[in-house]
N, C-alpha and C. Protein backbone atom coordinates (compact mmCIF):
# COMPACT_ATOMS: atom_id res chain seq x y z
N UNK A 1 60.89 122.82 142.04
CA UNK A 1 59.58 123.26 142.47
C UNK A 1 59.40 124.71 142.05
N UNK A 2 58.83 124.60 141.00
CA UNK A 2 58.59 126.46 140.56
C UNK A 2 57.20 126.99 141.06
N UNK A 3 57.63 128.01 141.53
CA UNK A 3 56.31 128.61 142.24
C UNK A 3 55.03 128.70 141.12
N UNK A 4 55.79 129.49 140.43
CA UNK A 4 54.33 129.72 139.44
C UNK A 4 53.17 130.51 139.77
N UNK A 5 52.16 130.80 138.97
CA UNK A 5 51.16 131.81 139.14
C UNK A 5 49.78 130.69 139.64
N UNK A 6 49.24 131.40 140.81
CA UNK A 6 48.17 130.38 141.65
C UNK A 6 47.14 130.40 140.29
N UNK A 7 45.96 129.48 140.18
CA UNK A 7 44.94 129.42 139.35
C UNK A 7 44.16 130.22 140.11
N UNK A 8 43.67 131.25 139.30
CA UNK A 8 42.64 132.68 139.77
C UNK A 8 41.05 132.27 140.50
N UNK A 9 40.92 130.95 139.24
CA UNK A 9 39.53 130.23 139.86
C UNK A 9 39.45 129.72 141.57
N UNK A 10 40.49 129.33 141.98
CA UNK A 10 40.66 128.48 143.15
C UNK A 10 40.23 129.86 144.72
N UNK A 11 39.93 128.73 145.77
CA UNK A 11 39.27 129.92 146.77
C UNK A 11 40.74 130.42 147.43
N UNK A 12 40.84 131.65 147.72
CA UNK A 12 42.21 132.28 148.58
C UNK A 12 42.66 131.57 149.36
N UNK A 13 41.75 130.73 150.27
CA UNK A 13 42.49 129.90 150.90
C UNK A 13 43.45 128.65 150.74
N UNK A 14 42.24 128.22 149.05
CA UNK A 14 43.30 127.18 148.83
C UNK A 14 44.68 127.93 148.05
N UNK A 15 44.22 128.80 147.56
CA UNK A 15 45.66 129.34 146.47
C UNK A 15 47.06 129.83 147.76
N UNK A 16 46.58 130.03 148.96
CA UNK A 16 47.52 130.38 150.11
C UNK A 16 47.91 128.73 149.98
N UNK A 17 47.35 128.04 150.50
CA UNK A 17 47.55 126.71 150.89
C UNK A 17 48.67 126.20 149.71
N UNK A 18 48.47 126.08 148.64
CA UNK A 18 49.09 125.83 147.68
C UNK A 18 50.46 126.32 147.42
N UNK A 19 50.58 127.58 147.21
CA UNK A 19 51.50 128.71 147.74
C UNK A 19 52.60 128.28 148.75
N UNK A 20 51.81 128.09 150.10
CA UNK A 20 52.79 127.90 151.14
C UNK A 20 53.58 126.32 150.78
N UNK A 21 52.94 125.37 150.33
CA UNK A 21 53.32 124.01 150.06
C UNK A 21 54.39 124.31 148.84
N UNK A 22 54.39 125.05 147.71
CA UNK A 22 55.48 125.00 146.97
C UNK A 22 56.67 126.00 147.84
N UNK A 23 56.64 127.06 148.60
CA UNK A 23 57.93 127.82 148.95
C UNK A 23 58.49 126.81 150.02
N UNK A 24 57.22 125.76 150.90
CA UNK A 24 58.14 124.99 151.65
C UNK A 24 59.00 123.70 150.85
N UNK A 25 58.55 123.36 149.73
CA UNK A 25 59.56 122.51 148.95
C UNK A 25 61.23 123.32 148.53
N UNK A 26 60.91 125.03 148.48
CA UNK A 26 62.34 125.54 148.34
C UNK A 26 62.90 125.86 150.04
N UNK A 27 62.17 125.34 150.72
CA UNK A 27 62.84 125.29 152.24
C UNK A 27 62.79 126.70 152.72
N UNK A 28 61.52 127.61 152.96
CA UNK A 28 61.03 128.66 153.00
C UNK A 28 60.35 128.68 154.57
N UNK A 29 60.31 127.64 155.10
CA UNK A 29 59.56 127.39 156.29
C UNK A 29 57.91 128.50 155.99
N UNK A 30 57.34 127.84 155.34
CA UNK A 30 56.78 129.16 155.22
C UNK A 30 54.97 128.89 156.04
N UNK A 31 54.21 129.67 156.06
CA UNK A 31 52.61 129.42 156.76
C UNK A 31 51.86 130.73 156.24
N UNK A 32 50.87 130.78 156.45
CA UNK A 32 50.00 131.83 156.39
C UNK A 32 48.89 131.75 157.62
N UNK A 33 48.20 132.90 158.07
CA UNK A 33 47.25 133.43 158.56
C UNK A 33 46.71 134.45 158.46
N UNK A 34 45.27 134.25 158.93
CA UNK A 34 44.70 135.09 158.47
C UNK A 34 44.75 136.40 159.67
N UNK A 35 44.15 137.91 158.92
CA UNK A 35 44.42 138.73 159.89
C UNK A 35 43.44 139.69 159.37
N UNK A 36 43.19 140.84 160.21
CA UNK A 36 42.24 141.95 159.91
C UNK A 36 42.68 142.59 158.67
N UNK A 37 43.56 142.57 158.50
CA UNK A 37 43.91 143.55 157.06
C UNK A 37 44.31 142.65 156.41
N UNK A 38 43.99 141.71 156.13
CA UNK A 38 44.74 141.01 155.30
C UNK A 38 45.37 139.97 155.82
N UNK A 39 45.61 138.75 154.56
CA UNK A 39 46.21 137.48 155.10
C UNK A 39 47.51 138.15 154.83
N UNK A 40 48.29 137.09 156.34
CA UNK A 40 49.89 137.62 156.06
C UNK A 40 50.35 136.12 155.61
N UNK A 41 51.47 136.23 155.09
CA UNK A 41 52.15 134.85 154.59
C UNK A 41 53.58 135.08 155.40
N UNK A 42 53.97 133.97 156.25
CA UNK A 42 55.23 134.00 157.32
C UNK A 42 56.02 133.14 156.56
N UNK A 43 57.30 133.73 156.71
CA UNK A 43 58.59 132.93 156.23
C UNK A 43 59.87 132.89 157.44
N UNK A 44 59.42 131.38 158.04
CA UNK A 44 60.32 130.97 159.21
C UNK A 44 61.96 130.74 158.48
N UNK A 45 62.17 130.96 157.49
CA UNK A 45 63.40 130.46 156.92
C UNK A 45 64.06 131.68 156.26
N UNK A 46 64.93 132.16 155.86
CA UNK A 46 65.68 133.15 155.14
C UNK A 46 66.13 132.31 153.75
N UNK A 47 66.29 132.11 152.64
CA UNK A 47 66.76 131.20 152.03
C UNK A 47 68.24 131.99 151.25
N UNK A 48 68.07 133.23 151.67
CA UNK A 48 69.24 134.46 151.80
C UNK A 48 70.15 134.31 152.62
N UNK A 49 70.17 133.88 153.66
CA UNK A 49 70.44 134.34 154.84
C UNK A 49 71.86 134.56 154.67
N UNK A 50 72.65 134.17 154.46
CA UNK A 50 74.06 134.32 154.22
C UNK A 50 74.66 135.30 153.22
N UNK A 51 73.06 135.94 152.46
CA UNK A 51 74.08 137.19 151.76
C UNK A 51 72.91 138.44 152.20
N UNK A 52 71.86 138.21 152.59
CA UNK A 52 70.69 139.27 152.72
C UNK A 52 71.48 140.39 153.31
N UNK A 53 72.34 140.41 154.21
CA UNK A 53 72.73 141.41 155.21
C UNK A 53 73.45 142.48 153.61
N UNK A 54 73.89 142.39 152.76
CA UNK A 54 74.71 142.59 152.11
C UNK A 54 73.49 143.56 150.63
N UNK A 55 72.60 142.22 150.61
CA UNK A 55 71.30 142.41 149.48
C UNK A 55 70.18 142.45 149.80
N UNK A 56 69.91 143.41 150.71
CA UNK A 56 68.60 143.41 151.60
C UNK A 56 67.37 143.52 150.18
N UNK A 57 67.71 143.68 148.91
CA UNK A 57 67.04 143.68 147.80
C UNK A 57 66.13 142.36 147.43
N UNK A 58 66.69 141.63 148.21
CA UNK A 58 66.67 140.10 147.84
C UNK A 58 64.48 140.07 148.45
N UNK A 59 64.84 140.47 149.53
CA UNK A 59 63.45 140.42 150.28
C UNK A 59 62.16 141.39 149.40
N UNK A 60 62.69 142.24 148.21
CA UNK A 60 62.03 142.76 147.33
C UNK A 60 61.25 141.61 146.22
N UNK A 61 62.68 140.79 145.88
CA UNK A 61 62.33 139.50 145.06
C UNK A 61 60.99 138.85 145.56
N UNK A 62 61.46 138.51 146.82
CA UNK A 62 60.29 137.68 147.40
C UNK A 62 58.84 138.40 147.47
N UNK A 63 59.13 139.72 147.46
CA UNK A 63 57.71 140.33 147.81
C UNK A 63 57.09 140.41 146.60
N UNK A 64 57.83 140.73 145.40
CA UNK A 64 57.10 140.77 144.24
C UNK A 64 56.82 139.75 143.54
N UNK A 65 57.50 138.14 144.03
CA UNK A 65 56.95 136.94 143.66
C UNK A 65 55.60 136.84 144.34
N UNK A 66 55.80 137.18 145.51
CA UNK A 66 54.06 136.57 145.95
C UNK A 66 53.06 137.71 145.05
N UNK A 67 53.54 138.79 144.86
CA UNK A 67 52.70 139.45 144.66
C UNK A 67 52.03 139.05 142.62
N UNK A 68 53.60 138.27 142.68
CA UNK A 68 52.87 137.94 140.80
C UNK A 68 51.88 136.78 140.95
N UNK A 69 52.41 136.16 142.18
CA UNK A 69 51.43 134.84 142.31
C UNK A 69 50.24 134.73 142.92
N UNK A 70 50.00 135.63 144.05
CA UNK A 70 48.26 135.57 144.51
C UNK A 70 47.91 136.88 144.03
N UNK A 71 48.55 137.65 142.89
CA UNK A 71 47.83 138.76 142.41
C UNK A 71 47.26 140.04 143.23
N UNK A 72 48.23 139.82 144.35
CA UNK A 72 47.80 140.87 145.36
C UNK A 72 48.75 141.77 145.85
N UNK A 73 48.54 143.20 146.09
CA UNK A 73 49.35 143.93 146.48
C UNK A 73 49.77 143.26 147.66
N UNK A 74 51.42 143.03 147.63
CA UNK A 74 51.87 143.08 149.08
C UNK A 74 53.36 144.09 149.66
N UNK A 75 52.85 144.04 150.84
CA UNK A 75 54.00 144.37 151.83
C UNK A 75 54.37 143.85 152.85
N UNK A 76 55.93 144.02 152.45
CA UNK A 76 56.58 143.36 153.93
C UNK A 76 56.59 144.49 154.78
N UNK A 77 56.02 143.56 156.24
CA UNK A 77 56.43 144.19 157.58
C UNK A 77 57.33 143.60 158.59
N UNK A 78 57.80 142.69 158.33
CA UNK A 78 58.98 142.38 159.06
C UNK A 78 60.38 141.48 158.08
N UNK A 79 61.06 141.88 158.70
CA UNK A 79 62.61 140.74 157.93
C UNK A 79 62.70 140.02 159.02
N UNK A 80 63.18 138.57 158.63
CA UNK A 80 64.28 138.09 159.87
C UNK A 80 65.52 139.03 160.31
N UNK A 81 65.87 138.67 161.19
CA UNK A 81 67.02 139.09 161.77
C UNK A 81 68.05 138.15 162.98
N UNK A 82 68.87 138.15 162.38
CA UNK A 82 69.33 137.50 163.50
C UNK A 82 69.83 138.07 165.12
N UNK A 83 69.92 137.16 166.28
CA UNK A 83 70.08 137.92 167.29
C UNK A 83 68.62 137.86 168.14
N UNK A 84 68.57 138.09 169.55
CA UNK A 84 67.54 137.33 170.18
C UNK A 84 65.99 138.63 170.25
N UNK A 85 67.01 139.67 170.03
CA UNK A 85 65.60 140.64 169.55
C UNK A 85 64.89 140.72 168.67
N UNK A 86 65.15 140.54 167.35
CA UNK A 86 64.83 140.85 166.08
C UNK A 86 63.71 139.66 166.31
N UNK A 87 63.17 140.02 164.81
CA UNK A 87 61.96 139.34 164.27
C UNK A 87 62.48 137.75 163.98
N UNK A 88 61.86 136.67 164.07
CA UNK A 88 61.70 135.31 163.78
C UNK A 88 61.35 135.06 162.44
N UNK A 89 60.58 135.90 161.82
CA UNK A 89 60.12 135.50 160.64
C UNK A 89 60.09 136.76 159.75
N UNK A 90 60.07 136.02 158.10
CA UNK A 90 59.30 137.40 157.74
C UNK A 90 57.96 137.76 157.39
N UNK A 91 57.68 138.26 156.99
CA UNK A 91 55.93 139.06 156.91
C UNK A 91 55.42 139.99 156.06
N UNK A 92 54.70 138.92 155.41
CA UNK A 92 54.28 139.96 154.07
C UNK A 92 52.89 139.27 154.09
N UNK A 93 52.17 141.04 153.98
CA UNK A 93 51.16 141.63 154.58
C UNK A 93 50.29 141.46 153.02
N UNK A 94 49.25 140.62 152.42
CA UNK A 94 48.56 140.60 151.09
C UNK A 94 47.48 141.75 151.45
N UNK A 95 47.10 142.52 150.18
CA UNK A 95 46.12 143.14 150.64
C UNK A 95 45.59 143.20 149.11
């Protein structure tokens, strides 16, 4: 399942929609919503998780894939973490 670059013609919502359906075929747990600044795209899954602690670089990968694919500046605002405080998901902020 290769992510690939969304078709530019299509409405944001469907190119999110689309988006989220291919990272959940790489087991990304992934969703989007919408928000005041911007749609965020959530990733319930780490697909790192077993070396991220080590290559926190890895979560760069991911940010600059979405960003080749809905053509939008993004930033992450949260990592997973494991442990009952930390964040659940991660969060990258399209703008």
């Amino acid at each position: 399942a290769q992510i690939g670059r969304s078709q530019a013609r299509l409405p944001v919502t469907k190119r999110l929609a689309v988006l989220v359906e291919k990272l959940n075929g790489l087991h990304y747990q992934a969703r989007w919503e919408a928000g005041a600044a911007g749609p965020r795209i959530l990733f319930g899954r780490c697909p790192y998780a077993a070396i991220i602690g080590k290559h926190p670089e890895l979560c760069q990968v991911d940010r600059h894939m979405l960003e080749q694919v809905t053509g939008s500046r993004t930033e992450q605002l949260a990592k997973i973490e494991s442990g009952p405080n930390g964040p659940n998901s991660c969060i990258f902020l399209l703008r």
